[in-house]
Protein backbone atom coordinates (compact mmCIF):
# COMPACT_ATOMS: atom_id res chain seq x y z
CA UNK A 1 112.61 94.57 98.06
CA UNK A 2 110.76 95.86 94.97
CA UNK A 3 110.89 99.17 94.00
CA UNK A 4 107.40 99.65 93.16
CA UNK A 5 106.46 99.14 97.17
CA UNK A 6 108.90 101.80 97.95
CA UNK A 7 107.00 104.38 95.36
CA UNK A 8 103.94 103.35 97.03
CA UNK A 9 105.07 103.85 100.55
CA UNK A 10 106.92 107.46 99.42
CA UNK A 11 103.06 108.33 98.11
CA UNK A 12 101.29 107.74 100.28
CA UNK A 13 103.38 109.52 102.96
CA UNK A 14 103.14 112.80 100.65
CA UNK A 15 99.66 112.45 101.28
CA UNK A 16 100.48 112.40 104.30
CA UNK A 17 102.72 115.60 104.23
CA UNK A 18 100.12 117.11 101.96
CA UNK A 19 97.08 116.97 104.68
CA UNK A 20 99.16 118.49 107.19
CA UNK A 21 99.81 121.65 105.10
CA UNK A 22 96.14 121.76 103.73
CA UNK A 23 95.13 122.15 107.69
CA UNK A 24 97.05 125.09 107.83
CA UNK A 25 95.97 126.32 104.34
CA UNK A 26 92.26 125.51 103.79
CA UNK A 27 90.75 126.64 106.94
CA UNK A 28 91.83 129.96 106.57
CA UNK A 29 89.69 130.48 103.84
CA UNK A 30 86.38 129.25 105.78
CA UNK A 31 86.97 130.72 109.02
CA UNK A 32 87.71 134.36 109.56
CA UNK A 33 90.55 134.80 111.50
CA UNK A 34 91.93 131.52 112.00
CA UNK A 35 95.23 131.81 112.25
CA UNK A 36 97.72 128.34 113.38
CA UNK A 37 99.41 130.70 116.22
CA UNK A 38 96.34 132.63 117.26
CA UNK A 39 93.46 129.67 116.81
CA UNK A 40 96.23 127.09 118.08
CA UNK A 41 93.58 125.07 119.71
CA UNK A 42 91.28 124.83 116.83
CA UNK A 43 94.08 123.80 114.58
CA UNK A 44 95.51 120.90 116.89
CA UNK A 45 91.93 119.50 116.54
CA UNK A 46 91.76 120.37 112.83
CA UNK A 47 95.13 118.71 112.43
CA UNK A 48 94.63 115.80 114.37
CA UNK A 49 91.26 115.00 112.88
CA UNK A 50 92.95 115.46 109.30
CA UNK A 51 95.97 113.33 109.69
CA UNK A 52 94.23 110.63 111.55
CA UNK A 53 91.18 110.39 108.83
CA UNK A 54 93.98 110.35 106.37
CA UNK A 55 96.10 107.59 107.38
CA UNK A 56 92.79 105.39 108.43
CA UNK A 57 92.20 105.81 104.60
CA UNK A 58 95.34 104.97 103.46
CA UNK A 59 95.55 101.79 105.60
CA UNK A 60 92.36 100.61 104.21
CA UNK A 61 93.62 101.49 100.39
CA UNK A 62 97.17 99.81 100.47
CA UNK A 63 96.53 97.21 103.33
CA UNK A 64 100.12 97.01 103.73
CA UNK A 65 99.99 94.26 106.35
CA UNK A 66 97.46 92.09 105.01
CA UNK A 67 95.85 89.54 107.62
CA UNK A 68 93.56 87.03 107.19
CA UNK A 69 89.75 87.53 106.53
CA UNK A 70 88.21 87.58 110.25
CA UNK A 71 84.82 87.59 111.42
CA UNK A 72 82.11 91.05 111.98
CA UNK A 73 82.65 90.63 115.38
CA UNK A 74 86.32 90.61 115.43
CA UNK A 75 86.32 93.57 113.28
CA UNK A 76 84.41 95.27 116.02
CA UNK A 77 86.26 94.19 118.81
CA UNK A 78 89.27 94.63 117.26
CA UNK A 79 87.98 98.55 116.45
CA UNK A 80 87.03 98.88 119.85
CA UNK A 81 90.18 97.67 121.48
CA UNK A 82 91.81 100.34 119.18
CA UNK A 83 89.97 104.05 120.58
CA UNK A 84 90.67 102.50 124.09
CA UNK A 85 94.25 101.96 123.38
CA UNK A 86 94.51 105.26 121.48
CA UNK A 87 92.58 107.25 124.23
CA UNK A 88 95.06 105.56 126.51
CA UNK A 89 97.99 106.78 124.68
CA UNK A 90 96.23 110.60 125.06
CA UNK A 91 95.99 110.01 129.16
CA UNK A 92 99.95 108.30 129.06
CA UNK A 93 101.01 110.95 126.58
CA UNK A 94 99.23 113.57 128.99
CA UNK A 95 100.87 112.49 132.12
CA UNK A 96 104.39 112.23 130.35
CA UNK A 97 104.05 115.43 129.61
CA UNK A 98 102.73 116.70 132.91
CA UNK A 99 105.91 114.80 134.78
CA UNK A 100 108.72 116.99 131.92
CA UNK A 101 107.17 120.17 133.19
CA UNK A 102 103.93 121.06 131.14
CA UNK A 103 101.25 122.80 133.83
CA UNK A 104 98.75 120.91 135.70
CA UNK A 105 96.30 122.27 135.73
CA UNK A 106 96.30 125.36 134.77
CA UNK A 107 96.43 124.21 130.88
CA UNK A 108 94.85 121.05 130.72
CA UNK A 109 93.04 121.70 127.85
CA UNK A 110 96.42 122.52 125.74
CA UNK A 111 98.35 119.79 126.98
CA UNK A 112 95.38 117.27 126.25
CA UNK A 113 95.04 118.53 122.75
CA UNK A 114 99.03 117.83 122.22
CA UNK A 115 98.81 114.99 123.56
CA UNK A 116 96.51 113.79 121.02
CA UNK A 117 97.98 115.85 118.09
CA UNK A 118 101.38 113.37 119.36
CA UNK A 119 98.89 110.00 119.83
CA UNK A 120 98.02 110.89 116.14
CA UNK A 121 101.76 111.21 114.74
CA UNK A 122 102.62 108.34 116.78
CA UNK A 123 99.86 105.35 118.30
CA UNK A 124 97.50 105.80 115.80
CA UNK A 125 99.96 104.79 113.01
CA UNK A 126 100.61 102.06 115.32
CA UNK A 127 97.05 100.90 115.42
CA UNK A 128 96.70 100.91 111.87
CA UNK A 129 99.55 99.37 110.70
CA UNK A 130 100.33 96.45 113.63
CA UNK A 131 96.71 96.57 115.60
CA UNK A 132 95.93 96.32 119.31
CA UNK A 133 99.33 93.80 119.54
CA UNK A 134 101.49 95.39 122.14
CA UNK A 135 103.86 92.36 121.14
CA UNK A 136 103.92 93.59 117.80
CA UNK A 137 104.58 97.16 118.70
CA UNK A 138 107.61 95.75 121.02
CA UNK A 139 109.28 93.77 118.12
CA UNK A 140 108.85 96.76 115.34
CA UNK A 141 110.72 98.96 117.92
CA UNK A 142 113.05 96.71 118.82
CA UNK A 143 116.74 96.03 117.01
CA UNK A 144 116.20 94.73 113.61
CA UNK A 145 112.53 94.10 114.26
CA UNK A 146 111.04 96.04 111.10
CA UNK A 147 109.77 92.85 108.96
CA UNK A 148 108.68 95.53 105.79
CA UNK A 149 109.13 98.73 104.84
CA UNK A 150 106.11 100.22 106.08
CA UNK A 151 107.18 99.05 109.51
CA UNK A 152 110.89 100.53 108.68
CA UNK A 153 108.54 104.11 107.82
CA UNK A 154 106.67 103.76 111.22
CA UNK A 155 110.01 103.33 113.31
CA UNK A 156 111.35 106.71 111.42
CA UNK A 157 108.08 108.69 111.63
CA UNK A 158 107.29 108.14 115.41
CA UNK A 159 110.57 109.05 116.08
CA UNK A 160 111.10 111.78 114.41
CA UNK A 161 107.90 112.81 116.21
CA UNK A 162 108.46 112.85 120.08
CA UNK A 163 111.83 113.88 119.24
CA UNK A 164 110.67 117.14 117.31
CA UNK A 165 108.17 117.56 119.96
CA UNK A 166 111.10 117.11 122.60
CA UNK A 167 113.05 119.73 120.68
CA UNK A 168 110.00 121.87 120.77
CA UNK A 169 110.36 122.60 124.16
CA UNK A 170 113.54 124.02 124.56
CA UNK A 171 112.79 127.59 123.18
CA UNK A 172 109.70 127.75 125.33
CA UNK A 173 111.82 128.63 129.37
CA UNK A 174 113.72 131.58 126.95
CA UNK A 175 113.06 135.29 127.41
CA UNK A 176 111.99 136.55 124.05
CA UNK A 177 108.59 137.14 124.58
CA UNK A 178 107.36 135.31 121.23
CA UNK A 179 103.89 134.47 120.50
CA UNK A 180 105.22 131.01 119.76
CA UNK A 181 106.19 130.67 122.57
CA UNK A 182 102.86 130.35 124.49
CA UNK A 183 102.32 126.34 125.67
CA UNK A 184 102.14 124.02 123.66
CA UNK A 185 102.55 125.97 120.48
CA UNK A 186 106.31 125.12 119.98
CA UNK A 187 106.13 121.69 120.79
CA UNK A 188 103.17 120.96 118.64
CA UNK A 189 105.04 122.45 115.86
CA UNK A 190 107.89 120.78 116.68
CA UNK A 191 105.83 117.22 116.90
CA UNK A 192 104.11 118.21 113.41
CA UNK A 193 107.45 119.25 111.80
CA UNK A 194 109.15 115.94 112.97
CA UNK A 195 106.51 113.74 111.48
CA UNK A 196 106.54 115.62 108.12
CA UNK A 197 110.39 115.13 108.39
CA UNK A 198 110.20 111.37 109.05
CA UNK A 199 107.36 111.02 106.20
CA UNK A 200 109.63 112.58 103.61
CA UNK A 201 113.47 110.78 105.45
CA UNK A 202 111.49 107.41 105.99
CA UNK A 203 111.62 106.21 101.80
CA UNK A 204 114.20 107.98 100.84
CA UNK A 205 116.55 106.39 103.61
CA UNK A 206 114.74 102.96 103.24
CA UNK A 207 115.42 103.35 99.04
CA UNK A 208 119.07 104.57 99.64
CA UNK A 209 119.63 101.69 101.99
CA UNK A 210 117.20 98.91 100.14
CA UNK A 211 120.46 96.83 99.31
CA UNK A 212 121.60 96.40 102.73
CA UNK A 213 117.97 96.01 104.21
CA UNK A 214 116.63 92.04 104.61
CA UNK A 215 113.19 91.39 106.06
CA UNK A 216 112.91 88.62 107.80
CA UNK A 217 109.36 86.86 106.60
CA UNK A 218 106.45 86.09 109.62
């Protein structure tokens, strides 16, 4: 494992870490008012917009799976294939949430905006790293089936994702009357607070561990 791959992978996740702050940060200074608790929906759009421009960029930049040179019209398709699979991801990630207790229909809105702040942190990292391959997505999540360390970074940041937005939810059935604690607000923070946690765990485990850690080539 080289040690520059594992700078480059611990960069370009503070990028990561940095665009999620900056959409808490920056539009406070162009909108009047905008608060993350009290604008929630126009920062889970802000966010996900942010994140997901971010990490399109990245992928393009550091190409850390590199595949062969393919056809315009593969490109397309292959583009195409990905917004159906990631606005299928919103509907599954909807419904999921729907069946663990979110309302249905009296907050559609917020739970469809969470669900695609979560698609974001989770599928869309997916998409840019393995593609429209479910079979690819089953072996990276499988035992042992990380083959780099980017792949080792996407097991630990999708994780730590739907288990922060899991977390989330717990102070939401609890009496204290908290703004926070208004649907989905603590489990998008939770989500968002889980990814930057697996951004900033993901190289440092993967460089603490790099001795013991063998990828197996394609």
């Amino acid at each position: 494992m080289k040690e520059v791959e594992v700078r480059r992978l611990f960069a370009a996740n503070l990028l990561c870490v940095f665009s999620v702050v900056l959409t808490a940060v920056v539009p406070a200074f162009l909108w009047d008012g905008f608060t993350v608790l009290g604008t929630h929906l126009a920062w889970l759009c802000i966010c996900s917009v942010c994140v997901g421009t971010v990490n399109v960029i990245l992928h393009l930049v550091l190409k850390p799976n590199r595949s062969k040179r393919s056809s315009l019209a593969h490109k397309i398709s292959r583009f195409l294939k990905c917004c159906i699979y990631f606005f299928m991801s919103c509907l599954v990630f909807h419904a999921i949430i729907v069946l663990y207790g979110a309302p249905l229909l009296g907050s559609v809105t917020e739970t469809f905006l969470f669900s695609v702040l979560l698609s974001t942190f989770t599928t869309l990292q997916c998409l840019c790293m393995l593609g429209p391959n479910i079979q690819a997505w089953i072996r990276v999540f499988s035992k042992h089936g990380a083959m780099s360390i980017w792949e080792s970074s996407l097991q630990i940041t999708t994780v730590c994702s739907i288990l922060g937005a899991w977390f989330g939810a717990f102070p939401i059935p609890l009496d204290w009357d908290r703004p926070w604690q208004v649907w989905p607000i603590s489990c998008s923070f939770g989500a968002t607070f889980g990814y930057v946690a697996g951004l900033i765990i993901a190289p440092l485990w993967i460089h603490w561990n790099r001795k013991q850690l063998t990828y197996k080539s394609r």
